[in-house]
PDB file of N, CA and C in Angstrom:
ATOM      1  N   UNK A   1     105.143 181.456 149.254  1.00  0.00           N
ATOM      2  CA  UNK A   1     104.481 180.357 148.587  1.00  0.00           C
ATOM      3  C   UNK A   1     103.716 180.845 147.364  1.00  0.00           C
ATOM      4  N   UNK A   2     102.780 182.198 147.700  1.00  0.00           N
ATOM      5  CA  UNK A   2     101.604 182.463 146.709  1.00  0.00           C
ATOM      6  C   UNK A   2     103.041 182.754 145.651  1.00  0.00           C
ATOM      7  N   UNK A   3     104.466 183.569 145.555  1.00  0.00           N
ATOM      8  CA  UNK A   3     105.617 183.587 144.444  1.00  0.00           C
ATOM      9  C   UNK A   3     105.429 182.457 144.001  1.00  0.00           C
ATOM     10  N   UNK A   4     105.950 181.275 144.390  1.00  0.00           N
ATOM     11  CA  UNK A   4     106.767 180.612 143.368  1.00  0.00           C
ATOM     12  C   UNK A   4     105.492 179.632 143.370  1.00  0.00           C
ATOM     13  N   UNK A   5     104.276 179.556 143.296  1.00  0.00           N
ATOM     14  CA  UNK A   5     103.054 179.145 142.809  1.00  0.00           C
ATOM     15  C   UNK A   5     102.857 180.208 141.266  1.00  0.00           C
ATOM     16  N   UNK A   6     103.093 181.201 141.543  1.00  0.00           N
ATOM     17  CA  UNK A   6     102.923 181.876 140.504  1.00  0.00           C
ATOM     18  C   UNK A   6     103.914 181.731 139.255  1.00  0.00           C
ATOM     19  N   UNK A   7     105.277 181.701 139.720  1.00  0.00           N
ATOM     20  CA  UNK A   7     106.264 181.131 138.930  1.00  0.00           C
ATOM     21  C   UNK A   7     106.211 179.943 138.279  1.00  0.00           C
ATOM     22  N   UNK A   8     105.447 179.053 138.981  1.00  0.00           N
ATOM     23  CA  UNK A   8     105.075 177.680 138.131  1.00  0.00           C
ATOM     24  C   UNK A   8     103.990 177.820 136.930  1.00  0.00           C
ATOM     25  N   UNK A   9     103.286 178.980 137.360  1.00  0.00           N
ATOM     26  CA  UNK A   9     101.833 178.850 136.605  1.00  0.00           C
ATOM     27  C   UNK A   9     102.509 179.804 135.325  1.00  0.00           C
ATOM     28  N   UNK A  10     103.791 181.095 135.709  1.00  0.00           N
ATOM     29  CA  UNK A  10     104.028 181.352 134.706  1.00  0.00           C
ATOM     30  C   UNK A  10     104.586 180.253 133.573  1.00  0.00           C
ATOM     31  N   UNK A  11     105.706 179.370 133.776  1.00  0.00           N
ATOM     32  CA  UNK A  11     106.573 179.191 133.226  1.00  0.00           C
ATOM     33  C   UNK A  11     105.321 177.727 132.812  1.00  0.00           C
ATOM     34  N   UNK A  12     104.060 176.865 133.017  1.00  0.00           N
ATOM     35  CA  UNK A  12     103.686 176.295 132.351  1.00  0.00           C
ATOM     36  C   UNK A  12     102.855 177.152 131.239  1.00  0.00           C
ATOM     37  N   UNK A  13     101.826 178.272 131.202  1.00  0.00           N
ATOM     38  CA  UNK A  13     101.799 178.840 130.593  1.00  0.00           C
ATOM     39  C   UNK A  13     102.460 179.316 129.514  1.00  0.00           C
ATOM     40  N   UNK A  14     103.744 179.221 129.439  1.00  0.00           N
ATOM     41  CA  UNK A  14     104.603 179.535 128.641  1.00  0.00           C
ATOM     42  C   UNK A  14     104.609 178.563 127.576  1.00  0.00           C
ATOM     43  N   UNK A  15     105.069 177.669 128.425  1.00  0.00           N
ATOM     44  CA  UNK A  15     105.460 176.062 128.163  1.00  0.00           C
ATOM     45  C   UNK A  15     103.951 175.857 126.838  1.00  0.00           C
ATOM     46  N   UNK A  16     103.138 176.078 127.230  1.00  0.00           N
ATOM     47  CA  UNK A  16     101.778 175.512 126.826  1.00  0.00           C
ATOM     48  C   UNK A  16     101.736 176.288 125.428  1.00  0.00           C
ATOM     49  N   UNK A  17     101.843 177.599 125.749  1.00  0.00           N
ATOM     50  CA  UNK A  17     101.652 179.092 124.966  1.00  0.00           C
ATOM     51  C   UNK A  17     103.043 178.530 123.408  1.00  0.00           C
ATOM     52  N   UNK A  18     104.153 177.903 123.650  1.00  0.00           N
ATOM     53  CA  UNK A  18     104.879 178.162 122.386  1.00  0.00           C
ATOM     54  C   UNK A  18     104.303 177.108 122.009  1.00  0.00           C
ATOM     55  N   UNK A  19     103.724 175.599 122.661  1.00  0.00           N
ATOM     56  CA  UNK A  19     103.106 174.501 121.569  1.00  0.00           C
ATOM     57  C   UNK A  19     101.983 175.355 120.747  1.00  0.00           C
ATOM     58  N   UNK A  20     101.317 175.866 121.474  1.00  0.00           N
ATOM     59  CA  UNK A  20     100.132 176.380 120.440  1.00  0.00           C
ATOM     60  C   UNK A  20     100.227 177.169 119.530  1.00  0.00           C
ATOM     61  N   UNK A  21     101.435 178.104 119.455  1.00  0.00           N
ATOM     62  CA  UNK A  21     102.037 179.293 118.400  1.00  0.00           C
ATOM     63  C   UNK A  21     103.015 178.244 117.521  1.00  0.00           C
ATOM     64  N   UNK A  22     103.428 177.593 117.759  1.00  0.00           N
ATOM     65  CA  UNK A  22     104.435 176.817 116.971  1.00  0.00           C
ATOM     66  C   UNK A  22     105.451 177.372 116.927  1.00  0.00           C
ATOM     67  N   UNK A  23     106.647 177.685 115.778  1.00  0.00           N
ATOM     68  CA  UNK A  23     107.758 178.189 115.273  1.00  0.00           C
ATOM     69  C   UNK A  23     107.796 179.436 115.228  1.00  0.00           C
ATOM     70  N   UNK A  24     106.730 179.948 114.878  1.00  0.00           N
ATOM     71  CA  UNK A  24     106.749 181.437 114.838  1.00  0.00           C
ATOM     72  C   UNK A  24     106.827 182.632 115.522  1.00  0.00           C
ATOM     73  N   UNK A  25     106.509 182.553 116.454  1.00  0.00           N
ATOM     74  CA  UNK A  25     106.956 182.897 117.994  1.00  0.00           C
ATOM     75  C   UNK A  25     108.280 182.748 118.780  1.00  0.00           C
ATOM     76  N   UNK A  26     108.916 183.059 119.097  1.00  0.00           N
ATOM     77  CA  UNK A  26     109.836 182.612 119.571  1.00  0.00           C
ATOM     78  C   UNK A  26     109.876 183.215 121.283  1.00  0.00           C
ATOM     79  N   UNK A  27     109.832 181.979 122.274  1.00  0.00           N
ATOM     80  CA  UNK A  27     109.697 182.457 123.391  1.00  0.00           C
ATOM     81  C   UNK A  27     110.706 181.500 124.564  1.00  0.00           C
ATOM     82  N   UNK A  28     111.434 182.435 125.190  1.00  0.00           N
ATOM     83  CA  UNK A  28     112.471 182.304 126.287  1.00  0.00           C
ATOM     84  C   UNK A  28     112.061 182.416 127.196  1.00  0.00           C
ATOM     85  N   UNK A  29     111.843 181.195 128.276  1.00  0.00           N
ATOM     86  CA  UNK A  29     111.727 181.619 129.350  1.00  0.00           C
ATOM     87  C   UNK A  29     112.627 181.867 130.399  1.00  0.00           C
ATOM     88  N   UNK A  30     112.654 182.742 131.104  1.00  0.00           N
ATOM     89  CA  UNK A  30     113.964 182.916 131.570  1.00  0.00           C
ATOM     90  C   UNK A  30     114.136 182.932 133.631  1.00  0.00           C
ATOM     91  N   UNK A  31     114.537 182.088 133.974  1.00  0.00           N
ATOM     92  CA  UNK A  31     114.729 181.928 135.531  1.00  0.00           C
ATOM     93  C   UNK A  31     115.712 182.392 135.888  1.00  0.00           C
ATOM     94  N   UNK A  32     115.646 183.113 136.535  1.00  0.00           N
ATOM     95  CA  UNK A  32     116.791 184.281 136.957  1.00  0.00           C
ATOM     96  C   UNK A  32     116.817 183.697 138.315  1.00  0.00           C
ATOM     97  N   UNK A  33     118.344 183.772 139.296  1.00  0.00           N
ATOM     98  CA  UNK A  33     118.812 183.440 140.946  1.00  0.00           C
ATOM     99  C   UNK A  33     118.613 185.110 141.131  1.00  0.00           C
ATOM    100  N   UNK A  34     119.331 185.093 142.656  1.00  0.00           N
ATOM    101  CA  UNK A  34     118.758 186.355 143.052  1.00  0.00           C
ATOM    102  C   UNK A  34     119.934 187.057 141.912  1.00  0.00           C
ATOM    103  N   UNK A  35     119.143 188.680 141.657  1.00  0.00           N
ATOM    104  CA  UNK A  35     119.325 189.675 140.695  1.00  0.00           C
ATOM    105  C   UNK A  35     119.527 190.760 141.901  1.00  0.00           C
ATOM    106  N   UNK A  36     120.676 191.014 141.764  1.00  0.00           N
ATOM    107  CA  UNK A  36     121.031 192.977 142.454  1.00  0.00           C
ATOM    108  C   UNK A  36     120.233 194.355 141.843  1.00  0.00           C
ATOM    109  N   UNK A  37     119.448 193.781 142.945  1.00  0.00           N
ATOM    110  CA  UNK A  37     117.967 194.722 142.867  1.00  0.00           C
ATOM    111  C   UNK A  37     117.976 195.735 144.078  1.00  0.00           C
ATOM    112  N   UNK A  38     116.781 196.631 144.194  1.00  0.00           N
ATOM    113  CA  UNK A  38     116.329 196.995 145.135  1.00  0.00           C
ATOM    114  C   UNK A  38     115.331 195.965 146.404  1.00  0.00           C
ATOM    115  N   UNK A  39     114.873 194.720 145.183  1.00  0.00           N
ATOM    116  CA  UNK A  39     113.798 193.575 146.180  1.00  0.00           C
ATOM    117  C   UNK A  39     115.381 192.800 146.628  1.00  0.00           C
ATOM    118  N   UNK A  40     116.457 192.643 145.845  1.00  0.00           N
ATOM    119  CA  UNK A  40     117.266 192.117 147.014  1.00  0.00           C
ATOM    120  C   UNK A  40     118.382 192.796 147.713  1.00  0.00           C
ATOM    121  N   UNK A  41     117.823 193.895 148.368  1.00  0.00           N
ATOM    122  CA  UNK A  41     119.014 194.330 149.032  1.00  0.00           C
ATOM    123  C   UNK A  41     119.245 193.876 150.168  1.00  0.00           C
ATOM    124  N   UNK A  42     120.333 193.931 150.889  1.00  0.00           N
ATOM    125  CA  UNK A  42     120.705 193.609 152.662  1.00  0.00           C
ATOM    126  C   UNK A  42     119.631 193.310 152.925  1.00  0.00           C
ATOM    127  N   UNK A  43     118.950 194.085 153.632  1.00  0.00           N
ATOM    128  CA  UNK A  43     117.693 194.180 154.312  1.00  0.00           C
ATOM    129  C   UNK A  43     117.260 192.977 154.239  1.00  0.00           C
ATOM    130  N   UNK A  44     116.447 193.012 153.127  1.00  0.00           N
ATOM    131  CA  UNK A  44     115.576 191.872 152.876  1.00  0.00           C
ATOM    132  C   UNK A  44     116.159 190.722 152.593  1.00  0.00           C
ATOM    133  N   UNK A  45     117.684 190.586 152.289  1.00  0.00           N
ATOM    134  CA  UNK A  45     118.039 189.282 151.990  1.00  0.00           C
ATOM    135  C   UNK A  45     118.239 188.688 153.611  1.00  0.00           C
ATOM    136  N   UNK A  46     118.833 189.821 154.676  1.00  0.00           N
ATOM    137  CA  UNK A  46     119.072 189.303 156.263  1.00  0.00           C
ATOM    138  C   UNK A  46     117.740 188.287 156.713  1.00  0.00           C
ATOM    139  N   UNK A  47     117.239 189.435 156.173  1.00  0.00           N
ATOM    140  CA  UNK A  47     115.577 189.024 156.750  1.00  0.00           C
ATOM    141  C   UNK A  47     115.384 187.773 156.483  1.00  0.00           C
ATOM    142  N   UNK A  48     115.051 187.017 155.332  1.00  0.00           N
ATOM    143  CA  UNK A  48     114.878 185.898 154.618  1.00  0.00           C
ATOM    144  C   UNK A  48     116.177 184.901 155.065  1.00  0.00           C
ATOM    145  N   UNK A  49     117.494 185.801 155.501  1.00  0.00           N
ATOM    146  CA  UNK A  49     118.229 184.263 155.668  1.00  0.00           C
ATOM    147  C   UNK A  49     119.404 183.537 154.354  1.00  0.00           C
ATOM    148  N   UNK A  50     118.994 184.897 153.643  1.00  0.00           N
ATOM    149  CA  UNK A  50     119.672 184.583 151.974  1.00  0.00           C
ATOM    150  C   UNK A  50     120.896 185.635 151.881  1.00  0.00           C
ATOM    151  N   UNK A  51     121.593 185.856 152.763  1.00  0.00           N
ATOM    152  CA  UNK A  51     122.387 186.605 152.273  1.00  0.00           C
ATOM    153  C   UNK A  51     123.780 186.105 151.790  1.00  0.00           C
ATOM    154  N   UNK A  52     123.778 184.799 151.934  1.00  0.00           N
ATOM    155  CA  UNK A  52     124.987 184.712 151.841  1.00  0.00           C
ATOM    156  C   UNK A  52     124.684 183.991 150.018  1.00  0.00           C
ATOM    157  N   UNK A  53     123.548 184.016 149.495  1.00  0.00           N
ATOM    158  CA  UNK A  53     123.704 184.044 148.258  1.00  0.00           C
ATOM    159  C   UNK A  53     124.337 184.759 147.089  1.00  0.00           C
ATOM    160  N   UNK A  54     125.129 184.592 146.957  1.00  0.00           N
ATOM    161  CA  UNK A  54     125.502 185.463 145.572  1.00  0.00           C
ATOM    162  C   UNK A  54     124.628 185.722 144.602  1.00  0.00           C
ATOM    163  N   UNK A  55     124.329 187.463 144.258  1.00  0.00           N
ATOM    164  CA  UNK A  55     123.643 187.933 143.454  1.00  0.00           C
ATOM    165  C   UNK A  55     124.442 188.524 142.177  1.00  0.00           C
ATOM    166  N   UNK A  56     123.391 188.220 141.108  1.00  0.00           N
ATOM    167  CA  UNK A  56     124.042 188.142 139.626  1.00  0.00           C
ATOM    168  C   UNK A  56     123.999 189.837 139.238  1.00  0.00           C
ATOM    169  N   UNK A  57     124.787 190.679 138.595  1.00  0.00           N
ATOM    170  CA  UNK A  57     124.643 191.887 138.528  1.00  0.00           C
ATOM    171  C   UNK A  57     123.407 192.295 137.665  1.00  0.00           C
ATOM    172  N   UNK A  58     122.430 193.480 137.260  1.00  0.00           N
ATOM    173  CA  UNK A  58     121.330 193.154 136.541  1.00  0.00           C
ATOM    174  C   UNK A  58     121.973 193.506 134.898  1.00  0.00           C
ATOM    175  N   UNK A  59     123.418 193.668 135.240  1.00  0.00           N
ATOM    176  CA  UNK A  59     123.773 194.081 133.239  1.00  0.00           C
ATOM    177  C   UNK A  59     124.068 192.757 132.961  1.00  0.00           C
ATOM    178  N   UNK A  60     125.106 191.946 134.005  1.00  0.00           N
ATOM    179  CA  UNK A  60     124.922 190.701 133.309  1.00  0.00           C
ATOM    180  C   UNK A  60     123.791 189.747 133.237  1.00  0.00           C
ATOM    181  N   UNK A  61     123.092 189.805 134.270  1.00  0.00           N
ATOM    182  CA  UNK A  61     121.780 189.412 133.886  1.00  0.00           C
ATOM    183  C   UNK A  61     120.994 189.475 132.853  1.00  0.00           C
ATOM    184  N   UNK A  62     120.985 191.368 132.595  1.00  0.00           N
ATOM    185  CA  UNK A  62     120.515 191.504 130.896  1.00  0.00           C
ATOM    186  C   UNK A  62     121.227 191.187 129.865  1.00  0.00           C
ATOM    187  N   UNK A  63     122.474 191.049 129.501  1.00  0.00           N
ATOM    188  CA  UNK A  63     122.967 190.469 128.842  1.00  0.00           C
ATOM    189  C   UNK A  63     122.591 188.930 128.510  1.00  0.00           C
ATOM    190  N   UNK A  64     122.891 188.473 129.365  1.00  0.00           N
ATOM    191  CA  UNK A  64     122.622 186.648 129.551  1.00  0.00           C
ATOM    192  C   UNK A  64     121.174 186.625 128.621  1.00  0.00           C
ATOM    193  N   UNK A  65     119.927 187.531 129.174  1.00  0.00           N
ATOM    194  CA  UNK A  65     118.883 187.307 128.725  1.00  0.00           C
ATOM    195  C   UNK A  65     118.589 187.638 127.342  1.00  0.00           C
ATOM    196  N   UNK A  66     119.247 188.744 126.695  1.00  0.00           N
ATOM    197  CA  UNK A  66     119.090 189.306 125.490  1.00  0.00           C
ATOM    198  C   UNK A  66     120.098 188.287 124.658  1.00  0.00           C
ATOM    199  N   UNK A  67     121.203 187.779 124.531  1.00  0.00           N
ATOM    200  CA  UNK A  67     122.062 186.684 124.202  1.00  0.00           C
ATOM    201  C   UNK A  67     121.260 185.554 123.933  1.00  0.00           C
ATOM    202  N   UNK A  68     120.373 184.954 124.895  1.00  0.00           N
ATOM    203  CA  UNK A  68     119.858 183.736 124.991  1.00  0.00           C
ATOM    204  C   UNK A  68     118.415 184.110 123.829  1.00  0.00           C
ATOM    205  N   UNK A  69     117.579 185.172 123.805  1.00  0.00           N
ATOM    206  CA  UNK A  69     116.801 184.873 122.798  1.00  0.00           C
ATOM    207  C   UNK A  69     117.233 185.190 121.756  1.00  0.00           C
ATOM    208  N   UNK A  70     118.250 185.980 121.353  1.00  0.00           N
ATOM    209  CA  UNK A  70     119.082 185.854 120.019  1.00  0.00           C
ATOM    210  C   UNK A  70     119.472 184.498 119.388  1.00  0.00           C
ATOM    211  N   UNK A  71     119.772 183.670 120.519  1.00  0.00           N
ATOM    212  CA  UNK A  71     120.008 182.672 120.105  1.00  0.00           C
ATOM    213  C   UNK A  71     118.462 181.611 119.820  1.00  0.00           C
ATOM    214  N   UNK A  72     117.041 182.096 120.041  1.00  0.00           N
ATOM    215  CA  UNK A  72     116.235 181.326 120.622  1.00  0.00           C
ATOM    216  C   UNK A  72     116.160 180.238 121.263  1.00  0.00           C
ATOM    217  N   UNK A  73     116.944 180.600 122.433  1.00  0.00           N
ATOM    218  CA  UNK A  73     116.771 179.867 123.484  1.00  0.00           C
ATOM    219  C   UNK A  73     115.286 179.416 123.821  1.00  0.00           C
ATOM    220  N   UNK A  74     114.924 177.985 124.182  1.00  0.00           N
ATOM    221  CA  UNK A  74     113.943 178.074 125.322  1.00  0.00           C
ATOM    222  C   UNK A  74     113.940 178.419 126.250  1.00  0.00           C
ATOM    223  N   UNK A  75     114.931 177.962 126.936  1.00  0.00           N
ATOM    224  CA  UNK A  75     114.895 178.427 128.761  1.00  0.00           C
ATOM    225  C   UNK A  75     116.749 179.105 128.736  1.00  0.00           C
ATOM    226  N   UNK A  76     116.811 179.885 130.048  1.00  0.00           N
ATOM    227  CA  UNK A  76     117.503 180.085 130.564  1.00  0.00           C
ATOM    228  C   UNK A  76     117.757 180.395 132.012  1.00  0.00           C
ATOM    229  N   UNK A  77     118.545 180.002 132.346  1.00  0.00           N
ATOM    230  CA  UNK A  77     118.737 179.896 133.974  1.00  0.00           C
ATOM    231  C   UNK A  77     119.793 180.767 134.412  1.00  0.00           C
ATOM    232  N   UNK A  78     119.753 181.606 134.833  1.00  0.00           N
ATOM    233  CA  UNK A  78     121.559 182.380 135.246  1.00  0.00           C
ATOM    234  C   UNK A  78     121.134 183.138 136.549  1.00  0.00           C
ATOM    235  N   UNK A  79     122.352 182.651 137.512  1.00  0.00           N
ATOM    236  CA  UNK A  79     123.641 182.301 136.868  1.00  0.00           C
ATOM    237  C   UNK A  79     122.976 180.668 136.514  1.00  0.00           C
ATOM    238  N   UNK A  80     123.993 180.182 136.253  1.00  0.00           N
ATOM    239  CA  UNK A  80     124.517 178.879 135.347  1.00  0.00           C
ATOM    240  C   UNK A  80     124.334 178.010 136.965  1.00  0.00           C
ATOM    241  N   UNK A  81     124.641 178.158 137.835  1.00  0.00           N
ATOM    242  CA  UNK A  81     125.096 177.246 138.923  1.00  0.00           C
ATOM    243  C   UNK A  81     124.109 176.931 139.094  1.00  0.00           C
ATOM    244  N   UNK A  82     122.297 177.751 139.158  1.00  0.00           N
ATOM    245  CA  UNK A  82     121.408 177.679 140.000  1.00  0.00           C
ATOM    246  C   UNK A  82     120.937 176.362 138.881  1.00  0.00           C
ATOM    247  N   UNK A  83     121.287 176.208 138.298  1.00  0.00           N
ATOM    248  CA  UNK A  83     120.857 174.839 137.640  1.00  0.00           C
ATOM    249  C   UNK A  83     120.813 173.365 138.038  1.00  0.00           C
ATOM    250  N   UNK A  84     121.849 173.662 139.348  1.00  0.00           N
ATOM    251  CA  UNK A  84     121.944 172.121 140.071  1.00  0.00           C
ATOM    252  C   UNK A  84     121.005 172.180 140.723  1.00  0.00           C
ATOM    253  N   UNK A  85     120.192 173.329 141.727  1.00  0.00           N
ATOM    254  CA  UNK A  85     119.344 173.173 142.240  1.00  0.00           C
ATOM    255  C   UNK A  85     117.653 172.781 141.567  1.00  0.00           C
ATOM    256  N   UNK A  86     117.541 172.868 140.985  1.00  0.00           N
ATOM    257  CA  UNK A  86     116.406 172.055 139.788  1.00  0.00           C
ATOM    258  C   UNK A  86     116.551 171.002 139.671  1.00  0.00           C
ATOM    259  N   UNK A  87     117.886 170.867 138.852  1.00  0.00           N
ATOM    260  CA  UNK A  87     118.421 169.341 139.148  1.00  0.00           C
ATOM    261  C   UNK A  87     117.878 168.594 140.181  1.00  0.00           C
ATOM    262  N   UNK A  88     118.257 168.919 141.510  1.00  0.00           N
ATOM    263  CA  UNK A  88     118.250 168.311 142.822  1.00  0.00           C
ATOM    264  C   UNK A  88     116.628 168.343 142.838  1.00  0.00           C
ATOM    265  N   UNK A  89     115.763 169.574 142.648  1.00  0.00           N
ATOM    266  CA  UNK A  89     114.262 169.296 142.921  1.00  0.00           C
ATOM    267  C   UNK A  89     113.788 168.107 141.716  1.00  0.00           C
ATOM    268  N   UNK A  90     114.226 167.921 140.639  1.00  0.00           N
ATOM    269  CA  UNK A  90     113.677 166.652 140.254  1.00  0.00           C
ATOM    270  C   UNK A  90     113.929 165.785 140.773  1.00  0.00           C
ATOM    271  N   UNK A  91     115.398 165.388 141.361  1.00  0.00           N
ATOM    272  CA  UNK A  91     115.817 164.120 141.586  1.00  0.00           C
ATOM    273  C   UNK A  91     115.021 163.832 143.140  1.00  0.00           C
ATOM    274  N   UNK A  92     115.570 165.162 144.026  1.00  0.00           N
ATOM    275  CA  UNK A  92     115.108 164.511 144.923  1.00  0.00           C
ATOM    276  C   UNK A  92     114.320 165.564 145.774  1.00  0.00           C
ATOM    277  N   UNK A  93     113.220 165.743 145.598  1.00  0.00           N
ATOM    278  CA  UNK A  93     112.405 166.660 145.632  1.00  0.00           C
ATOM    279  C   UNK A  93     112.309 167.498 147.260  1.00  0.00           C
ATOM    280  N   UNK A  94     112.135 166.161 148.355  1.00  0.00           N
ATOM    281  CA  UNK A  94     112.163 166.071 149.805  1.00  0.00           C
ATOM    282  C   UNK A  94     112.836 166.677 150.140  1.00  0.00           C
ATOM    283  N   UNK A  95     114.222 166.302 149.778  1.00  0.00           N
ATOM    284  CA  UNK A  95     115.726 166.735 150.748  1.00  0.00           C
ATOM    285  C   UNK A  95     115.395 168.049 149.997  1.00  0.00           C
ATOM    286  N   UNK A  96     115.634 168.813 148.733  1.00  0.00           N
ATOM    287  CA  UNK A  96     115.377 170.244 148.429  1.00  0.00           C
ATOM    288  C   UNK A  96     114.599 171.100 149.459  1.00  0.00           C
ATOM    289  N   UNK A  97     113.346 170.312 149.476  1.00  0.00           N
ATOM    290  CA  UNK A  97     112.005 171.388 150.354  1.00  0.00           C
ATOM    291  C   UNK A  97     112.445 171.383 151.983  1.00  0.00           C
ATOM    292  N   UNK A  98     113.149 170.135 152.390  1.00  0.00           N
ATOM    293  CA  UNK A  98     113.476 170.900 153.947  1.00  0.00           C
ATOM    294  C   UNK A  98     114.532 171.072 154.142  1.00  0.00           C
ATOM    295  N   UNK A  99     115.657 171.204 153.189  1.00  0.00           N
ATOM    296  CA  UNK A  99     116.988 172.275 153.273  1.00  0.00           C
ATOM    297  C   UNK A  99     116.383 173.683 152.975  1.00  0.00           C
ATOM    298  N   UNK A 100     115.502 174.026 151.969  1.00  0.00           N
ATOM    299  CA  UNK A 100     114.826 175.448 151.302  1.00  0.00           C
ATOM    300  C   UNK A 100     114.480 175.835 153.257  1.00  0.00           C
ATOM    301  N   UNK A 101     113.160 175.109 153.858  1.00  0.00           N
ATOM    302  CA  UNK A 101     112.687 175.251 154.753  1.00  0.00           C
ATOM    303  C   UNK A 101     113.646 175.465 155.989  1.00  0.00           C
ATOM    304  N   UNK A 102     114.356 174.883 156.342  1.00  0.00           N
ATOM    305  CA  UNK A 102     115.362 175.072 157.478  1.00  0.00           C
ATOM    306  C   UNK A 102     116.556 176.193 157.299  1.00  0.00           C
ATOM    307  N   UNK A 103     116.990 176.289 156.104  1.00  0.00           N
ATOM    308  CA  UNK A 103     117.389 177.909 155.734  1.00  0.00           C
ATOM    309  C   UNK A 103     116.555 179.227 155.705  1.00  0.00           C
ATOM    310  N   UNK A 104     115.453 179.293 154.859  1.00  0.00           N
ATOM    311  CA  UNK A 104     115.030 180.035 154.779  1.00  0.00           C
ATOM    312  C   UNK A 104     113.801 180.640 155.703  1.00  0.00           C
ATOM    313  N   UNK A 105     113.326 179.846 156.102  1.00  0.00           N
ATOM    314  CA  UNK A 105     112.272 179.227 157.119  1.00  0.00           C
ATOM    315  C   UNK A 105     112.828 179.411 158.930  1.00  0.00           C
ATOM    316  N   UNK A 106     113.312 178.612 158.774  1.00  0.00           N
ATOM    317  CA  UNK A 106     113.578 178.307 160.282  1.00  0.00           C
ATOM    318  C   UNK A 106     114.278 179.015 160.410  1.00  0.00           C
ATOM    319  N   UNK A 107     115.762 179.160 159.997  1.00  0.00           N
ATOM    320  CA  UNK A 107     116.665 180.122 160.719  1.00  0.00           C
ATOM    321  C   UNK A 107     116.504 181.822 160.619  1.00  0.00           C
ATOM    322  N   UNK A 108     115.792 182.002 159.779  1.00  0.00           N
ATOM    323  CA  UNK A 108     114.873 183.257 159.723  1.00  0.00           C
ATOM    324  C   UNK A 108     114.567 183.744 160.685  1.00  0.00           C
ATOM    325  N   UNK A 109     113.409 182.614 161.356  1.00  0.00           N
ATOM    326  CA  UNK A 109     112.515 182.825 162.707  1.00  0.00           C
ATOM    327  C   UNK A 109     113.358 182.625 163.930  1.00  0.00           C
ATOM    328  N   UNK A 110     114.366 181.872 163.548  1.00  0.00           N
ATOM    329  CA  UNK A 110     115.345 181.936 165.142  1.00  0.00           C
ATOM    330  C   UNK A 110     115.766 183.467 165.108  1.00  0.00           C
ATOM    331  N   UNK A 111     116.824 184.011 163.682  1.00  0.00           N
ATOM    332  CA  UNK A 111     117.049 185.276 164.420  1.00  0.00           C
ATOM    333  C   UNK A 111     116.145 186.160 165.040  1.00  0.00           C
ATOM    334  N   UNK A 112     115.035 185.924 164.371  1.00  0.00           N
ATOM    335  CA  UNK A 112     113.774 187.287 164.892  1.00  0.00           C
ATOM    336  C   UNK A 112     113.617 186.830 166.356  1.00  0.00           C
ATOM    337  N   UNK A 113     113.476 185.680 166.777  1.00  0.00           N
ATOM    338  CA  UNK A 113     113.460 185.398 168.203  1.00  0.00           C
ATOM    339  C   UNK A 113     114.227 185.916 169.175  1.00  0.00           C
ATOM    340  N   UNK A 114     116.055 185.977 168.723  1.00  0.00           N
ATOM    341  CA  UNK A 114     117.014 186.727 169.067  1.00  0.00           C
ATOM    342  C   UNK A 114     116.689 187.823 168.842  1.00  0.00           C
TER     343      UNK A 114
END
């Protein structure tokens, strides 16, 4: 929770930060899905319940990101897919938070029970 509280506070900050710089600045914010890291390896993705997510490699990742402020992008999202899920939290905010919760959440705590 205290993550993606923080993720909000980054990305309004941001949001706030290029009205006040104007044009001259140029700032991308960039939302990355899971990234083939060391924070997502096996382990921790079993753990959480996320493994069957597909993770984006981190060259194409850096690519995507260095591409997108060349272009001055505002935002970028990659992969590209995780974009429906935003989608879905505007539209329909509910059904998002207890599919998130019953994946990540619940069936989590069943395996540890097993």
């Amino acid at each position: 929770m205290v993550s993606q509280a923080s993720k909000e506070a980054l990305l309004s900050f941001f949001e706030t930060l290029r009205i006040e710089v104007g044009s001259n600045v140029g700032i991308t914010v960039v939302t990355p899905g899971l990234v083939g890291t060391q924070l997502t390896n096996v382990e921790r993705l079993e753990e959480s319940n996320a493994l069957w997510i597909p993770r984006l490699s981190v060259k194409k990742c850096a690519k995507a990101i260095v591409s997108s402020a060349k272009r001055e992008d505002k935002y970028l999202t990659v992969p590209s897919w995780t974009k429906t899920i935003f989608l879905w939290k505007i539209l329909c905010p509910e059904i998002v938070n207890s599919i998130m919760n019953f994946v990540f959440i619940s069936l989590a705590k069943r395996r540890k029970i097993q």
